[in-house]
Protein backbone atom coordinates (compact mmCIF):
# COMPACT_ATOMS: atom_id res chain seq x y z
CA UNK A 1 39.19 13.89 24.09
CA UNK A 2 40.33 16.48 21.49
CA UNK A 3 38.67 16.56 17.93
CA UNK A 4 40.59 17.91 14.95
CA UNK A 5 38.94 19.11 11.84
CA UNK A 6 41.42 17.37 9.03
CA UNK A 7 42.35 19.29 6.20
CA UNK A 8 39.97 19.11 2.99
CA UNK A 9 43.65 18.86 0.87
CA UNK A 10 44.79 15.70 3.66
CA UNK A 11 41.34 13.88 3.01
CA UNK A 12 41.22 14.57 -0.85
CA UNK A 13 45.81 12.99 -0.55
CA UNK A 14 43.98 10.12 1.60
CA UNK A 15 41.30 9.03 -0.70
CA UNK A 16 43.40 9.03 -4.02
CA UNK A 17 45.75 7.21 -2.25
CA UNK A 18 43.08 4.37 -1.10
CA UNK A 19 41.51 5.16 -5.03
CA UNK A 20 45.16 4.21 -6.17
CA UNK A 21 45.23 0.77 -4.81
CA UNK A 22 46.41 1.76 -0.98
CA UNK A 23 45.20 0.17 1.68
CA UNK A 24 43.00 1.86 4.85
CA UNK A 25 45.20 0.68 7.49
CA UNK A 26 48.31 2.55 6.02
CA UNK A 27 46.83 5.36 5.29
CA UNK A 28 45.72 5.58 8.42
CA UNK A 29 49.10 5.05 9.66
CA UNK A 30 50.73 7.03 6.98
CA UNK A 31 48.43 10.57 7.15
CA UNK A 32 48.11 9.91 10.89
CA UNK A 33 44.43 9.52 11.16
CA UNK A 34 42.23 6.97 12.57
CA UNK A 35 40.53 4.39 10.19
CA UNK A 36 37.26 5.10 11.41
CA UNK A 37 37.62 8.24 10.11
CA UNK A 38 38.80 7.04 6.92
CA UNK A 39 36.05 4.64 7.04
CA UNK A 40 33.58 7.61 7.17
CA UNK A 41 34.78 9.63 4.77
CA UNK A 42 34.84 6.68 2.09
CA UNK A 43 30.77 6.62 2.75
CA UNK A 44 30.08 10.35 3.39
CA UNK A 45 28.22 11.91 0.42
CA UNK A 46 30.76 15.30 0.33
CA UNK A 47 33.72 14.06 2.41
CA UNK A 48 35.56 17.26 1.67
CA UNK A 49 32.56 19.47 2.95
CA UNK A 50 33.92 21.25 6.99
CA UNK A 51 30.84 20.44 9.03
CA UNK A 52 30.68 23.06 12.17
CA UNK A 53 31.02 21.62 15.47
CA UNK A 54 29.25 22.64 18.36
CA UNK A 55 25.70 23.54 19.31
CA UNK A 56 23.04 23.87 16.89
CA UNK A 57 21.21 27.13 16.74
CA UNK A 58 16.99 26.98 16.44
């Protein structure tokens, strides 16, 4: 499975768009991005903060 890191700008164009009146499922057709994710970043405390993937160091 391949994870892609979206764009802060695409996420910021997706939640006005849901803010605006839009609903999740065509945005999530429309940007081209699963609604889970949109789902997740409607919750997330900084949804426009890039989280590093990969291994934590100790």
């Amino acid at each position: 499975m391949f994870i892609m890191a979206h764009s802060a700008d695409l996420r910021k164009r997706i939640l006005e768009f849901i803010e605006d009146g839009g609903k999740k499922a065509e945005a999530a057709r429309r940007f081209t991005v699963t609604r889970s994710t949109i789902d997740r970043w409607l919750v997330a405390d900084a949804p426009f903060a890039i989280k590093k993937t990969g291994p934590k160091k100790k």
